[in-house]
N, C-alpha and C. Protein backbone atom coordinates (compact mmCIF):
# COMPACT_ATOMS: atom_id res chain seq x y z
N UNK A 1 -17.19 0.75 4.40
CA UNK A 1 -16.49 1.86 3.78
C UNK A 1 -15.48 1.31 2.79
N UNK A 2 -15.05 1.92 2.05
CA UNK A 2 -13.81 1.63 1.00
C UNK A 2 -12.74 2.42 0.99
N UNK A 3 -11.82 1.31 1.46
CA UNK A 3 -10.77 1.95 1.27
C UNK A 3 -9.62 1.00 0.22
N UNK A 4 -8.87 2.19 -0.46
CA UNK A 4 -7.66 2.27 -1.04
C UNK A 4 -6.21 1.85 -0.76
N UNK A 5 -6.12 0.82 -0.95
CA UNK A 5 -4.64 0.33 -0.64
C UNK A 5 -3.61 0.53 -2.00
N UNK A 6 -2.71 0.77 -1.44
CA UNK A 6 -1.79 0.76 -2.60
C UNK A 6 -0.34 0.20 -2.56
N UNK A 7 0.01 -0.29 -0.87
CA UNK A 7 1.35 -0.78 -0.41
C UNK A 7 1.24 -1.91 -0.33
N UNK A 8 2.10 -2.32 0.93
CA UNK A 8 1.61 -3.67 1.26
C UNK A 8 0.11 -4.18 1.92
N UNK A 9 -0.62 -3.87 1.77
CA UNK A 9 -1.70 -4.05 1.95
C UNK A 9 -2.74 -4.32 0.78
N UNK A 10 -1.82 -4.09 -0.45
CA UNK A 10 -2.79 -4.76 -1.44
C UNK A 10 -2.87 -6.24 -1.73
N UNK A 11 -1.97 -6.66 -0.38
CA UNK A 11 -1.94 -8.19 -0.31
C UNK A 11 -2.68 -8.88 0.52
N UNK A 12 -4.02 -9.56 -0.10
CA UNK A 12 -5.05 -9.37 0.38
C UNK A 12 -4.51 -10.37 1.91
N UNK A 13 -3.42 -11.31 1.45
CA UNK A 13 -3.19 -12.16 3.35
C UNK A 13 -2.83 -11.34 4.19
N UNK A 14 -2.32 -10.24 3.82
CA UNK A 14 -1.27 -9.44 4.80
C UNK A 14 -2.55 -8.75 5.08
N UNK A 15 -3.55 -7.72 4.65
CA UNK A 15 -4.67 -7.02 5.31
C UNK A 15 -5.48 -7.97 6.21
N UNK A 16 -6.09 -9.49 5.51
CA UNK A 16 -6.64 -10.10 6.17
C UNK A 16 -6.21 -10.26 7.68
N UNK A 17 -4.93 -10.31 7.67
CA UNK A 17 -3.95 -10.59 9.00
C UNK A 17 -4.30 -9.89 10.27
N UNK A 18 -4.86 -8.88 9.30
CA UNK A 18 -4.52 -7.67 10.36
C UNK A 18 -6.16 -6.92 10.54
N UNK A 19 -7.44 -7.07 9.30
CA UNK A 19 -8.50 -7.10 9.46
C UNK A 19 -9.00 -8.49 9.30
N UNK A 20 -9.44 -9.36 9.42
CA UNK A 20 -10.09 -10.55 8.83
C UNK A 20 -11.29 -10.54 7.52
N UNK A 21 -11.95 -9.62 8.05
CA UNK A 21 -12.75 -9.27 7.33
C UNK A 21 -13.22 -8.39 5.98
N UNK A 22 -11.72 -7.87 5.92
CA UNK A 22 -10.91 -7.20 4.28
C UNK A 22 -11.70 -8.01 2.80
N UNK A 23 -12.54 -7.65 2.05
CA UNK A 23 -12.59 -7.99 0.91
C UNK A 23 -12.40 -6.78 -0.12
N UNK A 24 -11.68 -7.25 -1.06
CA UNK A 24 -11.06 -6.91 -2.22
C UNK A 24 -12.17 -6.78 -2.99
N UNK A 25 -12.57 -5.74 -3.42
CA UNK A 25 -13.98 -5.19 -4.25
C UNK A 25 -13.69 -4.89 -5.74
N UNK A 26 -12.32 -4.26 -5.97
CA UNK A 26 -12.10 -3.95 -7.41
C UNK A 26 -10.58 -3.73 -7.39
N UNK A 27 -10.13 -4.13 -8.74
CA UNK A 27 -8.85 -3.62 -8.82
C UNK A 27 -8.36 -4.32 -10.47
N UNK A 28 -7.80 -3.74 -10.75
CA UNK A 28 -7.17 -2.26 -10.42
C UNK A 28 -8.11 -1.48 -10.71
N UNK A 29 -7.08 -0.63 -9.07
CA UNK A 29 -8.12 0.81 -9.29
C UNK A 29 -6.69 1.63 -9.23
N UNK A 30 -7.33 3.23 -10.27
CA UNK A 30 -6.31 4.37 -10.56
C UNK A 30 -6.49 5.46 -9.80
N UNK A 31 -5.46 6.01 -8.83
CA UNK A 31 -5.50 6.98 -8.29
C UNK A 31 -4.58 8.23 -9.12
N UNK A 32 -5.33 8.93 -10.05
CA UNK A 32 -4.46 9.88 -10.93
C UNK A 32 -4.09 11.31 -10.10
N UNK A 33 -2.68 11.82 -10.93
CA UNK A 33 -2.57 12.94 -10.05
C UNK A 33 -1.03 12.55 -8.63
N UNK A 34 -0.96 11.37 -8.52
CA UNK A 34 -0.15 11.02 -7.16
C UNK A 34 0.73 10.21 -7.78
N UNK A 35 1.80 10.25 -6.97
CA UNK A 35 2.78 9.14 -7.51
C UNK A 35 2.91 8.17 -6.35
N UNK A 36 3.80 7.13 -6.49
CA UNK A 36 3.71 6.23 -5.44
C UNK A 36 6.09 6.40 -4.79
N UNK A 37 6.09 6.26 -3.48
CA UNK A 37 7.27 6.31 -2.89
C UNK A 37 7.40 5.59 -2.14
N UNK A 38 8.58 5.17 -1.81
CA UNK A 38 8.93 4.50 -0.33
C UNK A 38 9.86 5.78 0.34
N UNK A 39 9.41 5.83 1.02
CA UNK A 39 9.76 7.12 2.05
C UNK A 39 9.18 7.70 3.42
N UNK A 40 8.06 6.65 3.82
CA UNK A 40 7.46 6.48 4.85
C UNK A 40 8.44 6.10 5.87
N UNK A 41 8.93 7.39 6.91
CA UNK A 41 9.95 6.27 8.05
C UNK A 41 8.76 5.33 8.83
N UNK A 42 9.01 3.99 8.86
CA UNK A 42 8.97 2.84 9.05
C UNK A 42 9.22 2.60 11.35
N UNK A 43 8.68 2.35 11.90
CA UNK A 43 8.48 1.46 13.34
C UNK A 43 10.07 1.13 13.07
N UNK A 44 10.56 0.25 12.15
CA UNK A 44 11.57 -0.64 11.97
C UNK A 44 12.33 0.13 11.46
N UNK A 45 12.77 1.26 11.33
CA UNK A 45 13.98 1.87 10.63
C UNK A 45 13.95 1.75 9.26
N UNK A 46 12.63 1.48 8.65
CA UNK A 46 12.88 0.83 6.74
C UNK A 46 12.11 1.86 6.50
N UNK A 47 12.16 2.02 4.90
CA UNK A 47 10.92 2.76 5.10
C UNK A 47 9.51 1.98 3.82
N UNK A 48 8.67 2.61 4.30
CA UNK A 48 7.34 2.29 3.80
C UNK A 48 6.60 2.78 2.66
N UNK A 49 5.61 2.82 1.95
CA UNK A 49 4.98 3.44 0.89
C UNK A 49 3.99 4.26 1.17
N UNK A 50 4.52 5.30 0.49
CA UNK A 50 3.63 6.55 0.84
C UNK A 50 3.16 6.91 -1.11
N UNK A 51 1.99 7.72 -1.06
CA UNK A 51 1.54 8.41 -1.99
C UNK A 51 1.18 9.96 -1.91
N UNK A 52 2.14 10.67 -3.13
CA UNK A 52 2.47 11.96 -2.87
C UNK A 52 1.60 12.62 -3.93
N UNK A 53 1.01 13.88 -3.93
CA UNK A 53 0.13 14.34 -5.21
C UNK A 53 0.83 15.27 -5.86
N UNK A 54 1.25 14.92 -7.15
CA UNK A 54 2.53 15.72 -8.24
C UNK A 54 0.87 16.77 -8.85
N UNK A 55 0.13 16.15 -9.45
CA UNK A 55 -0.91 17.22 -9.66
C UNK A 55 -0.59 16.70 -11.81
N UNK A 56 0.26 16.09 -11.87
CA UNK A 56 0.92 15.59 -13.34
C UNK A 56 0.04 14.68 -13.74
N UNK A 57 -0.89 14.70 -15.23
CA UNK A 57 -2.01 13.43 -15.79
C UNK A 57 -1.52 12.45 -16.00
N UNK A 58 -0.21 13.06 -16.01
CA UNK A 58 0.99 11.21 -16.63
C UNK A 58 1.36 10.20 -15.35
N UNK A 59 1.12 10.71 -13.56
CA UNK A 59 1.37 10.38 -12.98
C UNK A 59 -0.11 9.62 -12.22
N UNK A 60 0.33 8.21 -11.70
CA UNK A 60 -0.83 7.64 -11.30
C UNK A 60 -0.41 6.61 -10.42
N UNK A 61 -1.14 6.43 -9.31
CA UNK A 61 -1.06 5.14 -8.05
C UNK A 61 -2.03 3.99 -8.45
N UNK A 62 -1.49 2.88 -8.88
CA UNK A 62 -2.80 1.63 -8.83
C UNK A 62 -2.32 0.85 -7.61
N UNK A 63 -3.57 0.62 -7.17
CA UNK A 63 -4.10 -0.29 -5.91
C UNK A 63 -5.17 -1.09 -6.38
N UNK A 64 -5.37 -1.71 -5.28
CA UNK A 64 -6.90 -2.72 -5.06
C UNK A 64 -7.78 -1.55 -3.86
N UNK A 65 -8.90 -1.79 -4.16
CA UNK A 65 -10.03 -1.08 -3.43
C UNK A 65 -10.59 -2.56 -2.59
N UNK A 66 -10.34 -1.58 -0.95
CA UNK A 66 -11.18 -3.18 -0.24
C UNK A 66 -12.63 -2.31 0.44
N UNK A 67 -13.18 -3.43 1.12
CA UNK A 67 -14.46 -2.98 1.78
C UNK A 67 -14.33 -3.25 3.15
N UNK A 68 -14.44 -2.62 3.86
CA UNK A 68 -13.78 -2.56 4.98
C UNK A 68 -14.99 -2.24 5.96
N UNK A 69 -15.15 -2.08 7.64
CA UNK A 69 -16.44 -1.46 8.34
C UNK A 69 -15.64 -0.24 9.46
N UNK A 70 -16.45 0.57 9.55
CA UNK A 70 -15.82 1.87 10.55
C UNK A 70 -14.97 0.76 11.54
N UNK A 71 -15.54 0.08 12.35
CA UNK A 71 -14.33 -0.90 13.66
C UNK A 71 -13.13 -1.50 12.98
N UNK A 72 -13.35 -1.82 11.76
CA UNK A 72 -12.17 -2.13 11.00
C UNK A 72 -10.95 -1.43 10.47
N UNK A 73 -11.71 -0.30 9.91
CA UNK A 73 -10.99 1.06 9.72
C UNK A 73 -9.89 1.36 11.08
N UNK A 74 -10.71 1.46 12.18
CA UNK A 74 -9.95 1.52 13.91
C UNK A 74 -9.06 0.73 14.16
N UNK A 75 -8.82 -0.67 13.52
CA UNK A 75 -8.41 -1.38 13.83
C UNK A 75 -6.72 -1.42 12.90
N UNK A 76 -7.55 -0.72 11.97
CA UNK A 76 -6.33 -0.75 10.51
C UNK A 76 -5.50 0.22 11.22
N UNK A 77 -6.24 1.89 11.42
CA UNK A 77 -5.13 2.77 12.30
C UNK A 77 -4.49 2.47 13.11
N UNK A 78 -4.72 1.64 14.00
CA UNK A 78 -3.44 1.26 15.23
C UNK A 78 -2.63 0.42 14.46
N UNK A 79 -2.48 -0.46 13.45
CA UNK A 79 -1.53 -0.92 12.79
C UNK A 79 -0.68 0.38 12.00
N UNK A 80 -1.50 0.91 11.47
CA UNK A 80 -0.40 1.76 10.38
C UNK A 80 0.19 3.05 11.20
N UNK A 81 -0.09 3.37 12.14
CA UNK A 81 0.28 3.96 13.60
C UNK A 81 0.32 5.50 12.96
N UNK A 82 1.30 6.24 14.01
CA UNK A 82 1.00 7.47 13.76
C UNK A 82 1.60 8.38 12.19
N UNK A 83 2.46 7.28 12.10
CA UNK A 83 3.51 7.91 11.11
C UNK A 83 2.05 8.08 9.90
N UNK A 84 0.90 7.71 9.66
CA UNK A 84 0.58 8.18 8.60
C UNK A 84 -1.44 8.74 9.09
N UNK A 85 -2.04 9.24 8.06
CA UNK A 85 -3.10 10.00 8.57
C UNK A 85 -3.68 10.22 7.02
N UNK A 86 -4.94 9.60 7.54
CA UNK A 86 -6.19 9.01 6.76
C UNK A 86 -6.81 10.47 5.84
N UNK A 87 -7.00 9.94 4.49
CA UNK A 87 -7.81 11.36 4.09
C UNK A 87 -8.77 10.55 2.76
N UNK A 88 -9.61 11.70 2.10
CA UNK A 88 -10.31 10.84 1.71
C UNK A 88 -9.76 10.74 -0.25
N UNK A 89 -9.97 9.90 -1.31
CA UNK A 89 -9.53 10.36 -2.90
C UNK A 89 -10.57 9.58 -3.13
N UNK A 90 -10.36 10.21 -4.56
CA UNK A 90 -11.26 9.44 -5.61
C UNK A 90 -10.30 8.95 -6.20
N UNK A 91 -10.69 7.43 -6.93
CA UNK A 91 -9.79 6.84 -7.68
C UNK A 91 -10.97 6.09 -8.68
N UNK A 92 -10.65 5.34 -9.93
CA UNK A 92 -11.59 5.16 -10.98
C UNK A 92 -11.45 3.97 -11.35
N UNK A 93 -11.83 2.96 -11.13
CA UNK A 93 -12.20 1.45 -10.90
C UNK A 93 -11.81 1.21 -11.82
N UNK A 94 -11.91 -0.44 -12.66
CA UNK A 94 -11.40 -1.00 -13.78
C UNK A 94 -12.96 -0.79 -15.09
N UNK A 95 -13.87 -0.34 -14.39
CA UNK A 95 -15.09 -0.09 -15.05
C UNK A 95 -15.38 0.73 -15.62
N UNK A 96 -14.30 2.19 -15.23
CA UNK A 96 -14.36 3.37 -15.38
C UNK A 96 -14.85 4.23 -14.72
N UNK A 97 -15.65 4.11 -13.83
CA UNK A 97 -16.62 4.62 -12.89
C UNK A 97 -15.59 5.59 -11.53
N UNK A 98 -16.00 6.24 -11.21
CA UNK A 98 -15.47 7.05 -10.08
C UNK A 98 -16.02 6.53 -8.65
N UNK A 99 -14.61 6.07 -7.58
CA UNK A 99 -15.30 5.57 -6.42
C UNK A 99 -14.19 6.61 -5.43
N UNK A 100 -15.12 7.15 -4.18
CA UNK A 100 -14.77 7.92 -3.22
C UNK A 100 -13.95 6.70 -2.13
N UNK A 101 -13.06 7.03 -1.85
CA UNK A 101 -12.13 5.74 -0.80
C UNK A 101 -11.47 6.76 0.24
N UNK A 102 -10.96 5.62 1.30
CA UNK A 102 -10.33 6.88 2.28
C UNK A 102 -9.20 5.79 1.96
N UNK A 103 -7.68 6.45 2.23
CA UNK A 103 -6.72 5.62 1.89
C UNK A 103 -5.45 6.36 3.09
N UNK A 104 -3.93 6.21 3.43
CA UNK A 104 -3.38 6.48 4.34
C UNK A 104 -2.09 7.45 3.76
N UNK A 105 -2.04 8.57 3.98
CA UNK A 105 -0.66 9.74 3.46
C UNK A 105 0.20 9.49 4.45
N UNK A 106 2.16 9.70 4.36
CA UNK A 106 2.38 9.25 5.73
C UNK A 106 3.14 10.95 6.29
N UNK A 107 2.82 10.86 7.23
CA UNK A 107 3.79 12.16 8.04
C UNK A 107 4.83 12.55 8.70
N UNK A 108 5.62 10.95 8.59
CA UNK A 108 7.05 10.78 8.97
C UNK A 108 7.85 10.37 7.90
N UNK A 109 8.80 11.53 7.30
CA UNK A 109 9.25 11.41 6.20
C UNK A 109 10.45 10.95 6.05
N UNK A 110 11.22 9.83 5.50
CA UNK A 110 12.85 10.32 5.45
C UNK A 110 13.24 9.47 4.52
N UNK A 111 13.84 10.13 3.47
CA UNK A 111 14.30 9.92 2.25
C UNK A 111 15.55 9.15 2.12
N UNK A 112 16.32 8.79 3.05
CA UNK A 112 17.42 7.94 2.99
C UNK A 112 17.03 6.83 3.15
N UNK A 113 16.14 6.01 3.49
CA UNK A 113 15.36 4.68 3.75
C UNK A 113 15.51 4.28 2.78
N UNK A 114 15.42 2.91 2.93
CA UNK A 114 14.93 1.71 2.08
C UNK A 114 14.01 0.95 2.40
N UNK A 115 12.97 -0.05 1.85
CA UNK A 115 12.37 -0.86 2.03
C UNK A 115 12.84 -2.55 2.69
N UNK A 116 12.57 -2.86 3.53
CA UNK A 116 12.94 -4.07 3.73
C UNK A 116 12.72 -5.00 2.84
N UNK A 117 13.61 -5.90 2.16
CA UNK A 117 13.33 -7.20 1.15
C UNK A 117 12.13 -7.82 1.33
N UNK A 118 11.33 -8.08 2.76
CA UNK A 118 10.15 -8.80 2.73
C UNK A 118 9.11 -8.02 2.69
N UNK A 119 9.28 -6.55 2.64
CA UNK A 119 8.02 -5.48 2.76
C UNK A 119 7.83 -5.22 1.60
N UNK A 120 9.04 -5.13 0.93
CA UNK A 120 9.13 -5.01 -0.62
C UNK A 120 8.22 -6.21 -1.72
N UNK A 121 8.59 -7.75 -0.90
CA UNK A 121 8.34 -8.75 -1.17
C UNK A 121 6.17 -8.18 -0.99
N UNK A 122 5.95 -8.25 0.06
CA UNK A 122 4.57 -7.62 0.33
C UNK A 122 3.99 -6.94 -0.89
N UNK A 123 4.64 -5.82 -1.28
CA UNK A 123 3.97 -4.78 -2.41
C UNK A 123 4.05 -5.50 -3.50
N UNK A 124 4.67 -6.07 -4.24
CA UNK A 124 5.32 -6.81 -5.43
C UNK A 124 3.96 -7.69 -5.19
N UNK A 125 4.41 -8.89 -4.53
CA UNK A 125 2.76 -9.82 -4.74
C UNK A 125 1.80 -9.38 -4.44
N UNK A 126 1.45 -8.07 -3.63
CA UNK A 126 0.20 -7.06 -3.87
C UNK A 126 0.03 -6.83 -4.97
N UNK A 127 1.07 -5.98 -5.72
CA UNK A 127 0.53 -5.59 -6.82
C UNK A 127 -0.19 -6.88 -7.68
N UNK A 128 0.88 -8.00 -7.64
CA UNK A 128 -0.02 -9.11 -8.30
C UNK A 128 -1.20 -9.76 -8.99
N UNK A 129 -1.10 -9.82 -7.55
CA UNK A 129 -2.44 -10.37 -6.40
C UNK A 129 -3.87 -8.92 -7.49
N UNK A 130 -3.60 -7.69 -7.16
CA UNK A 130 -4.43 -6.66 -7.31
C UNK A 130 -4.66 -6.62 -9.01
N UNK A 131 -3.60 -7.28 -9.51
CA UNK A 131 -3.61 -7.65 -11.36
C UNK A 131 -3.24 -6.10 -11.65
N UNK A 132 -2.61 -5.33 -11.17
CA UNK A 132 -1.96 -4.26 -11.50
C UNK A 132 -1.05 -4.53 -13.13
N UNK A 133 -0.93 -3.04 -13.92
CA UNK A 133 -0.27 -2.96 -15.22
C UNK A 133 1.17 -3.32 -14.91
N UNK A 134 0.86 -4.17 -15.98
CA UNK A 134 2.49 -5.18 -16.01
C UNK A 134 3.70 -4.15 -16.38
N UNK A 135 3.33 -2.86 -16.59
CA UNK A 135 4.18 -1.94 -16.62
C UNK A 135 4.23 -1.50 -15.52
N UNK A 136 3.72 -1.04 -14.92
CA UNK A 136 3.25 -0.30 -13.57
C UNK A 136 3.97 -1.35 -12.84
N UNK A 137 3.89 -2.68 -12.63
CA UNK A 137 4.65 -3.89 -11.63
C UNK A 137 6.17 -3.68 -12.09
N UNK A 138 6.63 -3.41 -13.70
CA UNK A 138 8.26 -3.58 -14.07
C UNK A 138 8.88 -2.47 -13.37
N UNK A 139 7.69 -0.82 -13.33
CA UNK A 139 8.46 -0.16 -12.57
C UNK A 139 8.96 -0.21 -10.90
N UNK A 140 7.89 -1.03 -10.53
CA UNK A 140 8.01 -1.52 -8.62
C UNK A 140 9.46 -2.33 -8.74
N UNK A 141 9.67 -3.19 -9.89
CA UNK A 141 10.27 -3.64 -9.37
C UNK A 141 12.42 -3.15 -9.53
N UNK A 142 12.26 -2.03 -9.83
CA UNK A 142 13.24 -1.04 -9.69
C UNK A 142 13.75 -0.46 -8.61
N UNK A 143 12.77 -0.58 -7.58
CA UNK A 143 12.93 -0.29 -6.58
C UNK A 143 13.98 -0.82 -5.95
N UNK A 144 14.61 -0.21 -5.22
CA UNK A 144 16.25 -0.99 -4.10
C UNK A 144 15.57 -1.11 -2.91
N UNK A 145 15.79 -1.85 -2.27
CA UNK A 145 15.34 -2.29 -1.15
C UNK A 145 16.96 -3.44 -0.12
N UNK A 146 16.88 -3.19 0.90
CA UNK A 146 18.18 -3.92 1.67
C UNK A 146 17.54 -5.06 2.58
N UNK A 147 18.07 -6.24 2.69
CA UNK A 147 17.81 -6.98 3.73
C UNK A 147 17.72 -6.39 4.83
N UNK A 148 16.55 -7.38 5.57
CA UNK A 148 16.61 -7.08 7.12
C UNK A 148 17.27 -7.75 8.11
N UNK A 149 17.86 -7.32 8.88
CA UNK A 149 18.97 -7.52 9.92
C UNK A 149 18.22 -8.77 10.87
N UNK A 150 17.15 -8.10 10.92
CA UNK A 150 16.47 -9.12 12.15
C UNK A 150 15.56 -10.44 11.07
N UNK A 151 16.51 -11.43 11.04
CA UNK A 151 15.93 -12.42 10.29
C UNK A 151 14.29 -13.28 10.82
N UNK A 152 14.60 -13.10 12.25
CA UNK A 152 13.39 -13.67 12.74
C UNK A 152 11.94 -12.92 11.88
N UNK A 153 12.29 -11.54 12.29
CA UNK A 153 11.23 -10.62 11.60
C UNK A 153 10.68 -11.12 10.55
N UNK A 154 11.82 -10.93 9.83
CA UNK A 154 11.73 -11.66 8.10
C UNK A 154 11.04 -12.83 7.99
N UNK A 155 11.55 -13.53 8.31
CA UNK A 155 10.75 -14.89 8.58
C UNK A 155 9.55 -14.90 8.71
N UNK A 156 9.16 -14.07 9.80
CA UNK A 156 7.44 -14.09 10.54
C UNK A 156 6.65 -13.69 9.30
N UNK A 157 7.32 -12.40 8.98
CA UNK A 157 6.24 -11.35 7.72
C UNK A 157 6.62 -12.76 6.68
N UNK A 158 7.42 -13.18 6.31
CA UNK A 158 7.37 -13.90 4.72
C UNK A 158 6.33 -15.20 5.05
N UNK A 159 6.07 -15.49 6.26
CA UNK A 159 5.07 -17.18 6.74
C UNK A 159 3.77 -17.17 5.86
N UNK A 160 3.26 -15.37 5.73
CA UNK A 160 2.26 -15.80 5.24
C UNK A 160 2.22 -16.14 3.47
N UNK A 161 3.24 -16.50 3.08
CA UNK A 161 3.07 -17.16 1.46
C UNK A 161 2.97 -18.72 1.76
């Protein structure tokens, strides 16, 4: 199946981590119509990236498209837990072509969050990594984001560079 990443998960070590078997099929890919947020409340008190649909042509989410298998998919949901819930978009490859993906909306909302520095760190070399518009990366990196308290944490998530 294919699915749509657009957070930290467009980093292909950080998915691998967590599927092994994650390959990166196309990217950039455009999800038009949605914008991209951190506003996902977060396990950890931070918050996470969510994609919201403004319904605006000027507004657009780029990700990497991976290939993924239904047990994998299962495997991805218990990581990204309840706070978010799977649906399906179309988004339009670097070819032009239209591809059907299932990707993750989140349902625990809270707008006073920030991103943790190393989750932040995650999306940033996702986008990278995914060769996302070097405009599209200047705006990520506007984003505020606060250190995390629990350095160990930090540590663990930053090992995999």
């Amino acid at each position: 199946m294919k699915y749509f990443a657009y957070g930290s998960n467009m980093l292909p070590q950080r998915l691998q981590r967590r599927i092994p078997g994650a390959q990166m099929i196309s990217s950039p890919c455009v999800l038009e119509g949605y914008k991209l947020v951190f506003h996902k409340e977060g396990r950890d008190g931070s918050a996470k990236c969510d994609i919201i649909q403004t319904g605006l042509p000027t507004d657009c989410v780029q990700g990497a498209l991976f290939e993924i298998t239904n047990d994998e998919m299962l495997v991805l949901d218990r990581y990204e837990g309840s706070g978010y819930r799977r649906d399906q978009v179309t988004v339009t490859g670097p070819d032009g072509h239209s591809v059907s993906a299932i990707t993750y909306f989140a349902t625990r909302i809270n707008d006073s969050l920030l991103p943790f520095d190393w989750y932040f760190q995650h999306v940033l070399e996702g986008a990278i990594a995914a060769n996302l518009d070097p405009a599209y990366i200047a705006e990520l990196k506007k984003v505020a984001c606060k250190q995390d308290p629990d350095r160990a944490r930090a540590d663990m998530e930053r090992s995999i560079y």
